[in-house]
PDB file of N, CA and C in Angstrom:
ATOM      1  N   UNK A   1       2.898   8.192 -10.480  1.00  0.00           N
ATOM      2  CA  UNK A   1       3.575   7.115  -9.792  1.00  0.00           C
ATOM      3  C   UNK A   1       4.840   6.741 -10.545  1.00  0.00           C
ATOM      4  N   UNK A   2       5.756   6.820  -9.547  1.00  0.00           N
ATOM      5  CA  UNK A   2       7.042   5.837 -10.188  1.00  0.00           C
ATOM      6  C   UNK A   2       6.920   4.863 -11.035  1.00  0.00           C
ATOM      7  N   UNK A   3       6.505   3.522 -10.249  1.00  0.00           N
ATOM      8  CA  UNK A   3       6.349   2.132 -10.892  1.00  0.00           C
ATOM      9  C   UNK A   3       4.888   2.198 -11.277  1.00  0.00           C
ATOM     10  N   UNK A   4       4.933   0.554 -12.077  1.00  0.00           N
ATOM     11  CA  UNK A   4       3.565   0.647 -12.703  1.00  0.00           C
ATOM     12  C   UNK A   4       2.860  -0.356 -11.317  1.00  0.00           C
ATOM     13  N   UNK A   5       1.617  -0.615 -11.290  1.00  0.00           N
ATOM     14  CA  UNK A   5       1.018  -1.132  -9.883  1.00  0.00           C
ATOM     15  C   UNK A   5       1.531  -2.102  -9.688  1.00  0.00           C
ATOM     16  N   UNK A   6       1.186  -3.423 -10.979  1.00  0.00           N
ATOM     17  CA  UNK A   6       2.052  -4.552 -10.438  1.00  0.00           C
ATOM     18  C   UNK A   6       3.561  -4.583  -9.876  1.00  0.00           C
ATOM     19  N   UNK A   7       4.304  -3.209 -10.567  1.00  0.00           N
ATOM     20  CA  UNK A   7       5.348  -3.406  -9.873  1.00  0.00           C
ATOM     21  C   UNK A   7       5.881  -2.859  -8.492  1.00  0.00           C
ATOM     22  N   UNK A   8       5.093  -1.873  -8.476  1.00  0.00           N
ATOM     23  CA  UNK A   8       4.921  -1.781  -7.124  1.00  0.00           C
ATOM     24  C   UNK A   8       4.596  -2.984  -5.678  1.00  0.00           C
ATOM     25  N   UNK A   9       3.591  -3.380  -6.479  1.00  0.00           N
ATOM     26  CA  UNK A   9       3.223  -4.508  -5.204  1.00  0.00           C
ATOM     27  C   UNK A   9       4.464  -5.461  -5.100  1.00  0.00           C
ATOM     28  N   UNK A  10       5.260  -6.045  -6.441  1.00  0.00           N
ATOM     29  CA  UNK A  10       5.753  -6.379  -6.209  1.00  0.00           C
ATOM     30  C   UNK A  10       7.001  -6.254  -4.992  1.00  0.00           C
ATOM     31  N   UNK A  11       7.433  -5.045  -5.548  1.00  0.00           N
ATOM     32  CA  UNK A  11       8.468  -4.501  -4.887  1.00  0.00           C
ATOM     33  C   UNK A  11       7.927  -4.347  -3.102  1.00  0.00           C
ATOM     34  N   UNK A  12       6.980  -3.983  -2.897  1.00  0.00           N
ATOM     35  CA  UNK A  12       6.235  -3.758  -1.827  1.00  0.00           C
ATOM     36  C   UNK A  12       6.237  -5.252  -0.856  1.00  0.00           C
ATOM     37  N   UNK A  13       5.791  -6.627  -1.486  1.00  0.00           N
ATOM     38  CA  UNK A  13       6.097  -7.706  -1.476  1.00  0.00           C
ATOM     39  C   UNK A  13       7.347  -7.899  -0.462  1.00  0.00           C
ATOM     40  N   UNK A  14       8.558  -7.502  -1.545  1.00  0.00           N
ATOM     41  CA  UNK A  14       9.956  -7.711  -1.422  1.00  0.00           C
ATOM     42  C   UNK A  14      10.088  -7.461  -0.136  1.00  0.00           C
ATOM     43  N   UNK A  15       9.711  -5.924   0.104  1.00  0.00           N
ATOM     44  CA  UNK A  15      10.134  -5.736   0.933  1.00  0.00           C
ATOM     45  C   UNK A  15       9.993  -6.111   2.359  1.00  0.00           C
ATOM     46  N   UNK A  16       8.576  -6.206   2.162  1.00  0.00           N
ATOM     47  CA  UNK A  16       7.846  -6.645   3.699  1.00  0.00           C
ATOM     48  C   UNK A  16       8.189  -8.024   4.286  1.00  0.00           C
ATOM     49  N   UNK A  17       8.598  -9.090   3.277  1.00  0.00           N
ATOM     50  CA  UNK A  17       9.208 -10.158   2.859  1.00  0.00           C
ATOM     51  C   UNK A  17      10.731 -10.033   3.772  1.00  0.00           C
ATOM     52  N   UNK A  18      11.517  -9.387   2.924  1.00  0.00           N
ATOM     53  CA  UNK A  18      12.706  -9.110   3.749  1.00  0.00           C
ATOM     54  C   UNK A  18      12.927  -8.759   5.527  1.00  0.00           C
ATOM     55  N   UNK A  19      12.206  -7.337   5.616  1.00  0.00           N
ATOM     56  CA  UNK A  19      11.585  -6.979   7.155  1.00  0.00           C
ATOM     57  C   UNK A  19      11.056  -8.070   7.808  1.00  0.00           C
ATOM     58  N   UNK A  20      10.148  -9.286   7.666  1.00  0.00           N
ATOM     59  CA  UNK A  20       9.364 -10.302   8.051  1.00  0.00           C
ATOM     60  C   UNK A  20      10.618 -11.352   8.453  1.00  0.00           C
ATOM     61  N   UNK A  21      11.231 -11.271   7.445  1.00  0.00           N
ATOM     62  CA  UNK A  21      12.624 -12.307   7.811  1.00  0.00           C
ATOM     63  C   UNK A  21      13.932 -12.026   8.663  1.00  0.00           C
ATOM     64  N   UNK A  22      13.475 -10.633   8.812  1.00  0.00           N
ATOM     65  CA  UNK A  22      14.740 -10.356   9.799  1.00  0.00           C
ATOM     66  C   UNK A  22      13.881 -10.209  11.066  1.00  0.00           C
ATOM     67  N   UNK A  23      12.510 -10.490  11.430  1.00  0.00           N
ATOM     68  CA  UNK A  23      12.247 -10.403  12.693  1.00  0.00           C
ATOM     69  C   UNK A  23      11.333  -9.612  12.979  1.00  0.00           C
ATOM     70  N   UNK A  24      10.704  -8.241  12.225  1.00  0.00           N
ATOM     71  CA  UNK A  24      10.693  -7.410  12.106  1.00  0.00           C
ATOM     72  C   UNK A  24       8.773  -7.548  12.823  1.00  0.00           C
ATOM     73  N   UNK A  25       8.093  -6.877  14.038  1.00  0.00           N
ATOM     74  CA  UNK A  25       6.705  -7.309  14.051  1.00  0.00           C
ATOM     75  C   UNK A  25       5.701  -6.742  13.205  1.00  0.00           C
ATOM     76  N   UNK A  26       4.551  -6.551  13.441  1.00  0.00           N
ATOM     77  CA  UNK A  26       3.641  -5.431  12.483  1.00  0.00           C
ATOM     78  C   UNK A  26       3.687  -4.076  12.636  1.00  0.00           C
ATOM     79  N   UNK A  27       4.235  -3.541  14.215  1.00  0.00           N
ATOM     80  CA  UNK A  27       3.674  -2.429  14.129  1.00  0.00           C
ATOM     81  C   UNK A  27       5.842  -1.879  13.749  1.00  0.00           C
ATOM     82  N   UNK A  28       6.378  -2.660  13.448  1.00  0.00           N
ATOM     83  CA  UNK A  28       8.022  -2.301  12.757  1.00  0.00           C
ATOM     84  C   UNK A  28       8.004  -2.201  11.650  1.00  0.00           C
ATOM     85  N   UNK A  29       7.044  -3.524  10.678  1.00  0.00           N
ATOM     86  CA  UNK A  29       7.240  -3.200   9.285  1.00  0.00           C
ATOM     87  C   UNK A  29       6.631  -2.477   8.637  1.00  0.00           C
ATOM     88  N   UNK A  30       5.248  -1.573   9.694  1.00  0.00           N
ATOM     89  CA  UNK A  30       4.753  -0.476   8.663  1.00  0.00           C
ATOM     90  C   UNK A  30       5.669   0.489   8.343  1.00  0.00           C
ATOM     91  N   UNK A  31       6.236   1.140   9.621  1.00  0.00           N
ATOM     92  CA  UNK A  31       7.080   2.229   9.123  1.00  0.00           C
ATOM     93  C   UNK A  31       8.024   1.790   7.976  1.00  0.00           C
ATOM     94  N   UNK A  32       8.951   0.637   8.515  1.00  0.00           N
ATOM     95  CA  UNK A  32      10.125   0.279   7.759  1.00  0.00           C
ATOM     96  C   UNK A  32       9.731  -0.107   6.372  1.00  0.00           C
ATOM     97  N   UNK A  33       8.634  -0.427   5.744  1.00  0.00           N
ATOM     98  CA  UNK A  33       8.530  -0.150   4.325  1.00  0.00           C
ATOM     99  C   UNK A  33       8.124   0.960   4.113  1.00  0.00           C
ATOM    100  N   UNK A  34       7.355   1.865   4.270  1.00  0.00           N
ATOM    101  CA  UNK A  34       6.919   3.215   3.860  1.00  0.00           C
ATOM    102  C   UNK A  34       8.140   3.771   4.163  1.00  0.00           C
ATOM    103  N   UNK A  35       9.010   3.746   4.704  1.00  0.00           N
ATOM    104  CA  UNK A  35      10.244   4.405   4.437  1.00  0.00           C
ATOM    105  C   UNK A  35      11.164   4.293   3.521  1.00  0.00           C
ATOM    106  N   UNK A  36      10.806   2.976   3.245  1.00  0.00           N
ATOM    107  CA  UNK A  36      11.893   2.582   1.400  1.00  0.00           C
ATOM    108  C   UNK A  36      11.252   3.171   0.429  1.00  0.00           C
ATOM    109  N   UNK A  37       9.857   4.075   0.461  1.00  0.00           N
ATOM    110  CA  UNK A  37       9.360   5.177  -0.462  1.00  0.00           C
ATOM    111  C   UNK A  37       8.949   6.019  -0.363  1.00  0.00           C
ATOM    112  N   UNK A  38       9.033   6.464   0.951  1.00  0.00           N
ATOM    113  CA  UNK A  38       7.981   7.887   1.164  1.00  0.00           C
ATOM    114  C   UNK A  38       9.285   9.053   0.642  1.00  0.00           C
ATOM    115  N   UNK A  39      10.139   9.213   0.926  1.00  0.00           N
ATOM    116  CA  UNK A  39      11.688   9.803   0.393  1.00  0.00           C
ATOM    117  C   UNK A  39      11.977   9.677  -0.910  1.00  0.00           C
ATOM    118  N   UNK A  40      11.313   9.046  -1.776  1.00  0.00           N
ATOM    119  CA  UNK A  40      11.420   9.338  -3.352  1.00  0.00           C
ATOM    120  C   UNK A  40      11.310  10.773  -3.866  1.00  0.00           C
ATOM    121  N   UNK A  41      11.728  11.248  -4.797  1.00  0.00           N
ATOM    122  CA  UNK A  41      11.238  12.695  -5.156  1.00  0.00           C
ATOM    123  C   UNK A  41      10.452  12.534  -5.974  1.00  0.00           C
ATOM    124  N   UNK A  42       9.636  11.356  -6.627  1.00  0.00           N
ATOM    125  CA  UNK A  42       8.190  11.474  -7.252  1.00  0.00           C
ATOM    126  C   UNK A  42       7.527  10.635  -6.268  1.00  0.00           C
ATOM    127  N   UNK A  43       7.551  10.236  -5.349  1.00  0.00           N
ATOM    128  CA  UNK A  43       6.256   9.434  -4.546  1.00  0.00           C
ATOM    129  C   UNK A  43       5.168  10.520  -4.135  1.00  0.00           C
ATOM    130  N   UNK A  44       4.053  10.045  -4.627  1.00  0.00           N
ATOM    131  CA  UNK A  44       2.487  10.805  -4.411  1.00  0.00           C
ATOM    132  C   UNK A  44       1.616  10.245  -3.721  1.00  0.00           C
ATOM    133  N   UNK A  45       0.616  10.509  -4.022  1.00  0.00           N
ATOM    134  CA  UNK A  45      -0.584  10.190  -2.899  1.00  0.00           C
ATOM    135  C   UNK A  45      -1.053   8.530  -3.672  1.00  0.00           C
ATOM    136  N   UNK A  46      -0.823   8.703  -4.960  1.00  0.00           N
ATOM    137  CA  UNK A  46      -1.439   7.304  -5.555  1.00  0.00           C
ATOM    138  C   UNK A  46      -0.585   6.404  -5.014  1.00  0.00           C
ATOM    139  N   UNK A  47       1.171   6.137  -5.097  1.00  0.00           N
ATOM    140  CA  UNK A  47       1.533   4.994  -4.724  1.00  0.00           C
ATOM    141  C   UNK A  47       1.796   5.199  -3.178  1.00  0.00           C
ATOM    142  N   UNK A  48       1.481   6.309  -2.343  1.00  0.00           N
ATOM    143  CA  UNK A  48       1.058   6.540  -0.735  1.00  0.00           C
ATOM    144  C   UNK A  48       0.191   5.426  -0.563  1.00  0.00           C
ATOM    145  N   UNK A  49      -1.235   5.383  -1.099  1.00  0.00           N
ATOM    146  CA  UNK A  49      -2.339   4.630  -0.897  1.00  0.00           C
ATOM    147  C   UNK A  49      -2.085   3.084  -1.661  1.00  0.00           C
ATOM    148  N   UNK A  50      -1.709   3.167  -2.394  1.00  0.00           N
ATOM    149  CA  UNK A  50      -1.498   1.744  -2.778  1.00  0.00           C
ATOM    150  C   UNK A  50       0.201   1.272  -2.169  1.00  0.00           C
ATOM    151  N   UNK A  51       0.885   2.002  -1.624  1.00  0.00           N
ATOM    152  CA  UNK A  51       1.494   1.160  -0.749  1.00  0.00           C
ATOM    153  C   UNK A  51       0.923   0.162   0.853  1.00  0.00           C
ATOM    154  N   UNK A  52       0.062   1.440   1.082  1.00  0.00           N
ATOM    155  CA  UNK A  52      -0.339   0.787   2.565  1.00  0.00           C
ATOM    156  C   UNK A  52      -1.653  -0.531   1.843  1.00  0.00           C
ATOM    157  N   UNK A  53      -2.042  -0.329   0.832  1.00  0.00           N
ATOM    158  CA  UNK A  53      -3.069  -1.130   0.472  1.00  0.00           C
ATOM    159  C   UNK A  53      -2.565  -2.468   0.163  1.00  0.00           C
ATOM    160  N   UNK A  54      -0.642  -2.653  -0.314  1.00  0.00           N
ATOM    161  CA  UNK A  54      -0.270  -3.892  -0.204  1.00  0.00           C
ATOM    162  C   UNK A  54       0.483  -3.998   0.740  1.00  0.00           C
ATOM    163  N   UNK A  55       0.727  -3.309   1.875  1.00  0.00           N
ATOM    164  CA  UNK A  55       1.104  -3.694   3.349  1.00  0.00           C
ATOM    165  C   UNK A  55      -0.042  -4.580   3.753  1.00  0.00           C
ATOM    166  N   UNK A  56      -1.579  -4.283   3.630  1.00  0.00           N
ATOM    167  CA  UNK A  56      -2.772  -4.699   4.313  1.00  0.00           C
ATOM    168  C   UNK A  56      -3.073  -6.283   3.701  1.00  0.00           C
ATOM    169  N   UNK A  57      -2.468  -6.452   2.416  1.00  0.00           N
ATOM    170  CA  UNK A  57      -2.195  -7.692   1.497  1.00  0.00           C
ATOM    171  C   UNK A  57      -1.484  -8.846   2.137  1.00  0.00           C
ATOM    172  N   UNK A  58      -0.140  -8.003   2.180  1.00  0.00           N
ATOM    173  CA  UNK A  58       0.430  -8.847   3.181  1.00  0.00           C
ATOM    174  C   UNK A  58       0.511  -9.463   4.610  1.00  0.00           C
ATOM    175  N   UNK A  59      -0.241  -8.408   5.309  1.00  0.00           N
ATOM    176  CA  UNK A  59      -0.633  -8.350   6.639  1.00  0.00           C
ATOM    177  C   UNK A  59      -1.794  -9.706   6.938  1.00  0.00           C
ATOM    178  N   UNK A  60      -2.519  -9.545   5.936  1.00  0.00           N
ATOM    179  CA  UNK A  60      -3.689 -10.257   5.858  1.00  0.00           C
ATOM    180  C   UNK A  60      -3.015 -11.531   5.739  1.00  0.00           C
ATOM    181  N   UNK A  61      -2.383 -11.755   4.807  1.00  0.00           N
ATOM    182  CA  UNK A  61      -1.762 -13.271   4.248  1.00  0.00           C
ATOM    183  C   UNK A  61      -1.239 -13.744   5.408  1.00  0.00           C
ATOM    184  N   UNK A  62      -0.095 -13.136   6.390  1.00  0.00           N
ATOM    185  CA  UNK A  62       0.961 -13.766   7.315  1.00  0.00           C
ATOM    186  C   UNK A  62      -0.122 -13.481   8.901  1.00  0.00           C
ATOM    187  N   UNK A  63      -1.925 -13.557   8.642  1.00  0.00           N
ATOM    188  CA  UNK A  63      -2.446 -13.551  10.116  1.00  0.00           C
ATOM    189  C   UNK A  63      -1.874 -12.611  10.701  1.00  0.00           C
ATOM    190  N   UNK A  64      -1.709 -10.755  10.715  1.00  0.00           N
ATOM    191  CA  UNK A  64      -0.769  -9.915  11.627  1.00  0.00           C
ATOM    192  C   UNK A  64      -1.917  -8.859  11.559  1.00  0.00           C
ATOM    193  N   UNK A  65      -2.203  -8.760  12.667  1.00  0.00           N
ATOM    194  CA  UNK A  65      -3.149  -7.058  12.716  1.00  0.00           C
ATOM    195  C   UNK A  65      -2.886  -5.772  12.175  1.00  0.00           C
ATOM    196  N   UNK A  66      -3.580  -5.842  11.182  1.00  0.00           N
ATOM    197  CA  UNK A  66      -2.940  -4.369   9.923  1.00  0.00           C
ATOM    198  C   UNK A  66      -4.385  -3.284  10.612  1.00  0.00           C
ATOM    199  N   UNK A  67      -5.184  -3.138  11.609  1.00  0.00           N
ATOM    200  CA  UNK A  67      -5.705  -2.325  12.077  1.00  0.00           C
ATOM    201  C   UNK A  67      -5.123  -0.848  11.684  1.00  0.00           C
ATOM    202  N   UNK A  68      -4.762  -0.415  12.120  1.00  0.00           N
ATOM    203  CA  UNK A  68      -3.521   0.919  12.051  1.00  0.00           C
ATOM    204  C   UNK A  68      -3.683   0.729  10.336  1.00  0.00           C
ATOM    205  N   UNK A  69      -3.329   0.067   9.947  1.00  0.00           N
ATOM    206  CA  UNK A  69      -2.653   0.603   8.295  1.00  0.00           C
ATOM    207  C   UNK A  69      -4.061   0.885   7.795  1.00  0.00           C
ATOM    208  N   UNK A  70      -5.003   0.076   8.192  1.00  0.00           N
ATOM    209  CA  UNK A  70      -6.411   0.338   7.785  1.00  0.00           C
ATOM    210  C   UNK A  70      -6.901   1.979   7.825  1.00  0.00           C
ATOM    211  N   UNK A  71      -6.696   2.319   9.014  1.00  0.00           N
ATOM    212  CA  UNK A  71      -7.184   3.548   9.694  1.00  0.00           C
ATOM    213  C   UNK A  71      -6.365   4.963   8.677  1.00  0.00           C
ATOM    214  N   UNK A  72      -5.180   4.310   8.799  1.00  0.00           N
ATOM    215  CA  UNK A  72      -4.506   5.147   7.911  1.00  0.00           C
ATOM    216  C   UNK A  72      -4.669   5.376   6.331  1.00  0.00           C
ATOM    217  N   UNK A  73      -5.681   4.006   6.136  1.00  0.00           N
ATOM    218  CA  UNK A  73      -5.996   4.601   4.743  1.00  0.00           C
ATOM    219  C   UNK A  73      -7.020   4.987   4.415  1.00  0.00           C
ATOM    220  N   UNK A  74      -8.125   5.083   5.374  1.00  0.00           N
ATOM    221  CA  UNK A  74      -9.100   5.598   5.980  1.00  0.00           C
ATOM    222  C   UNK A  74      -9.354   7.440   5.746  1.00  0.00           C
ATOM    223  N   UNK A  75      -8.353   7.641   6.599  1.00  0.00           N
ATOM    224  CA  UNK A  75      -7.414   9.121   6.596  1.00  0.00           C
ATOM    225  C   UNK A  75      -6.905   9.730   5.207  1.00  0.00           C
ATOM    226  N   UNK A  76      -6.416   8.695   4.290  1.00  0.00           N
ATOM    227  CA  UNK A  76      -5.885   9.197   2.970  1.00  0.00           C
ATOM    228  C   UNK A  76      -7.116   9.429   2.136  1.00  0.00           C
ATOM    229  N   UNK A  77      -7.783   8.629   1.855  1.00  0.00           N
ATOM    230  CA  UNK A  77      -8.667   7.913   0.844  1.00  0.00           C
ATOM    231  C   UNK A  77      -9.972   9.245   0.877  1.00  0.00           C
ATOM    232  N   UNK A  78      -9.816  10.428   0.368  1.00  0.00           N
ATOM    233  CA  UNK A  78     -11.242  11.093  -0.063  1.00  0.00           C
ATOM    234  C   UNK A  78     -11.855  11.389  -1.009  1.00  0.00           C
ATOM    235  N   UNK A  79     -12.918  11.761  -1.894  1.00  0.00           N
ATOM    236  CA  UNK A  79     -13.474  11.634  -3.127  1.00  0.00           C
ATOM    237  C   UNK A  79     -12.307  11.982  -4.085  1.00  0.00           C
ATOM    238  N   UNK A  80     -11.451  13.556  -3.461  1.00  0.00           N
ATOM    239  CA  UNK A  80     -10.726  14.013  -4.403  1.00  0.00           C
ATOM    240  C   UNK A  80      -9.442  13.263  -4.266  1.00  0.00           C
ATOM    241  N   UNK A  81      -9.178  12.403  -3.713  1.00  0.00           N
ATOM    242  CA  UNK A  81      -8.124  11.345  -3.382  1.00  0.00           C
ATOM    243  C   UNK A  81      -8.317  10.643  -4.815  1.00  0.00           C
ATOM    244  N   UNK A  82      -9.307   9.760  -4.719  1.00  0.00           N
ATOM    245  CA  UNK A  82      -9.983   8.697  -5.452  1.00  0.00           C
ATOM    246  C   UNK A  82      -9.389   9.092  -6.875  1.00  0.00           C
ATOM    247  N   UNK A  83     -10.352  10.409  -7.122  1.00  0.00           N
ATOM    248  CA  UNK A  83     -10.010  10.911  -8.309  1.00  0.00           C
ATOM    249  C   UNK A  83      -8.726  11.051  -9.088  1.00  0.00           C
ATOM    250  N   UNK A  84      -7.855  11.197  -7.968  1.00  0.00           N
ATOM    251  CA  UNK A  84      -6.564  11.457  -8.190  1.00  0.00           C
ATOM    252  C   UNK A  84      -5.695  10.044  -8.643  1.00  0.00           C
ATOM    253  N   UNK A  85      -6.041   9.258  -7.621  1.00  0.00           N
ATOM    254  CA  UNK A  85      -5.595   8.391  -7.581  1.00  0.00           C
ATOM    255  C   UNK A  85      -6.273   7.390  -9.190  1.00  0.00           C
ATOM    256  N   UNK A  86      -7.368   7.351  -9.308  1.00  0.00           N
ATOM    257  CA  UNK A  86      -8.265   6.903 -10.953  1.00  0.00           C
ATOM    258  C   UNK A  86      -7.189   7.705 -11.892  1.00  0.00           C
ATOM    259  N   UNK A  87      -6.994   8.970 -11.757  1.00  0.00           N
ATOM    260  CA  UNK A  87      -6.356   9.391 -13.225  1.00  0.00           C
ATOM    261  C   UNK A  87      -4.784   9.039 -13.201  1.00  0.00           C
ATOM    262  N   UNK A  88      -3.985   9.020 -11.750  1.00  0.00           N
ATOM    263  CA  UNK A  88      -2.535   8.319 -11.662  1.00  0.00           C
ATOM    264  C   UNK A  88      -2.461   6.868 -12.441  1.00  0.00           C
ATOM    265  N   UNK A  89      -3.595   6.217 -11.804  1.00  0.00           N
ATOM    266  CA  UNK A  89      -3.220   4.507 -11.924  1.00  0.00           C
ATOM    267  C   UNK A  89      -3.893   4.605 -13.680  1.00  0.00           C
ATOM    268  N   UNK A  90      -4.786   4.659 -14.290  1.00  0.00           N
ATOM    269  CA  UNK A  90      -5.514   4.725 -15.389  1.00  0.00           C
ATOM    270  C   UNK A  90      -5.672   3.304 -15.430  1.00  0.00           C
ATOM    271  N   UNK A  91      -5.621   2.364 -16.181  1.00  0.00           N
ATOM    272  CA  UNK A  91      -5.831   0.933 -16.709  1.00  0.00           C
ATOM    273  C   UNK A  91      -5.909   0.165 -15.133  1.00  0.00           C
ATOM    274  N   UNK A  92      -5.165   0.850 -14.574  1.00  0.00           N
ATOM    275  CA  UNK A  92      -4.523   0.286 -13.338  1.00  0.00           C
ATOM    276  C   UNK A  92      -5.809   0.007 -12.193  1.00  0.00           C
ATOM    277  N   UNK A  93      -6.194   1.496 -12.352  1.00  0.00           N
ATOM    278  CA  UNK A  93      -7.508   1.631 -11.413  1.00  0.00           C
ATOM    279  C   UNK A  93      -8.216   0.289 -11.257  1.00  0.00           C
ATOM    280  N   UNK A  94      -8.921  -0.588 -11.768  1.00  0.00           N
ATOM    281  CA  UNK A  94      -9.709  -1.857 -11.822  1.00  0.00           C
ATOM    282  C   UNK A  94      -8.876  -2.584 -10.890  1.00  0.00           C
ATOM    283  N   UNK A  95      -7.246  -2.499 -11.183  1.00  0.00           N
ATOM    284  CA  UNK A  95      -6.747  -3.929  -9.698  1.00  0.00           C
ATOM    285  C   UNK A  95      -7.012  -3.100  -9.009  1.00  0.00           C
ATOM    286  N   UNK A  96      -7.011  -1.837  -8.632  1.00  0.00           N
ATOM    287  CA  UNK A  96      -6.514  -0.820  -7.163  1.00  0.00           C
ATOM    288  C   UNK A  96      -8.046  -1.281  -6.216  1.00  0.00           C
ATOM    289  N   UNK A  97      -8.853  -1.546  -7.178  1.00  0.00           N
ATOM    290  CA  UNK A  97     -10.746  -1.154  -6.544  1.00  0.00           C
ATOM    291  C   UNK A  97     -10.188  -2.934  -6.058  1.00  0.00           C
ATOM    292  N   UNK A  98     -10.340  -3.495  -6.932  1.00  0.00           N
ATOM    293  CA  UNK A  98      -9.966  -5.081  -6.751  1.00  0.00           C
ATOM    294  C   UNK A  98      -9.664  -5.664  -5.178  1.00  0.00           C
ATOM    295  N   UNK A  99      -8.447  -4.597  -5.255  1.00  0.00           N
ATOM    296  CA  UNK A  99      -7.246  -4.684  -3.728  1.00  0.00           C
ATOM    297  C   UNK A  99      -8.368  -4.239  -3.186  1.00  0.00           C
ATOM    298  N   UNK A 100      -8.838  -2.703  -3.064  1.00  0.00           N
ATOM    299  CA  UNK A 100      -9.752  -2.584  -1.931  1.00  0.00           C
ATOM    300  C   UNK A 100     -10.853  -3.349  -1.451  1.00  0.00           C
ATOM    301  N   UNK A 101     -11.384  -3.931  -2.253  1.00  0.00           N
ATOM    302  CA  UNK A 101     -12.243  -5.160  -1.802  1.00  0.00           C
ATOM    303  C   UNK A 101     -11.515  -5.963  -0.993  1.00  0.00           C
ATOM    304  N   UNK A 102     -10.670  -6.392  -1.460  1.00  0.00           N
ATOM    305  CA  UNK A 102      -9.764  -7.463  -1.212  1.00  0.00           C
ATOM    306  C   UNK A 102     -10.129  -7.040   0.488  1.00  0.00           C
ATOM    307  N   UNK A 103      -9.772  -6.009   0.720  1.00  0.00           N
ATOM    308  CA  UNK A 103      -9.339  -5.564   2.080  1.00  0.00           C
ATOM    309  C   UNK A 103     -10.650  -4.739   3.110  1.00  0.00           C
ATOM    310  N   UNK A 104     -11.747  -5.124   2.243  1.00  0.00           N
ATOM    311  CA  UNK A 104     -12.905  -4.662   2.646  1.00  0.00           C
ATOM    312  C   UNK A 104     -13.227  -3.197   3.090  1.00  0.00           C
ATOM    313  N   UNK A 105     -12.408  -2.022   1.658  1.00  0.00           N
ATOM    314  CA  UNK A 105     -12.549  -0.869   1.991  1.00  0.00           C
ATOM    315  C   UNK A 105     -13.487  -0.911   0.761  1.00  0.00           C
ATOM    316  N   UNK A 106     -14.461  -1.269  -0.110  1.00  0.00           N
ATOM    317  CA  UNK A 106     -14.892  -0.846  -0.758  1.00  0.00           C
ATOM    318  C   UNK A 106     -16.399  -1.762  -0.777  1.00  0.00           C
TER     319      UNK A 106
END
């Protein structure tokens, strides 16, 4: 991963934040943030999944149906995902499980 998690979310935050203020509904600001990182030349599957996991953060907070982002992480998320994703985040892993509760994938 690029950033470290917290800063990711942060940034993730920002953005959805920004999109939210220009108008932007739920099913506009999924794409339009996963597009401020899917085009990185190091973005991977770890900050893939923990992006949509703080789209679902935010979604949750502002009352907006994150259905879809759910499904989609549904789709990402497999043992050898996990794994991948445990040895990307390292220390990190404990908020990532955290978030997924949070969001009732775990």
């Amino acid at each position: 991963m690029i950033f470290e998690y917290e800063e990711l979310k942060e940034c993730v935050q920002e953005d959805f934040d920004r999109f939210y203020g220009m108008g932007f509904n739920e099913k506009q600001i999924f794409p339009a943030v996963l597009n401020e990182y899917e085009h990185g030349v190091d973005y991977d599957q770890a900050e893939n999944v923990c992006v949509h996991i703080f789209l679902v953060l935010n979604y949750m907070d502002k009352n907006m149906d994150y259905s879809e982002i759910i499904e989609k992480i549904k789709s990402l998320i497999s043992d050898e995902a996990k794994r991948d994703i445990e040895d990307s985040l390292g220390n990190d892993y404990v908020k990532f499980v955290n978030d997924l509760r949070i969001i009732n994938m775990v």
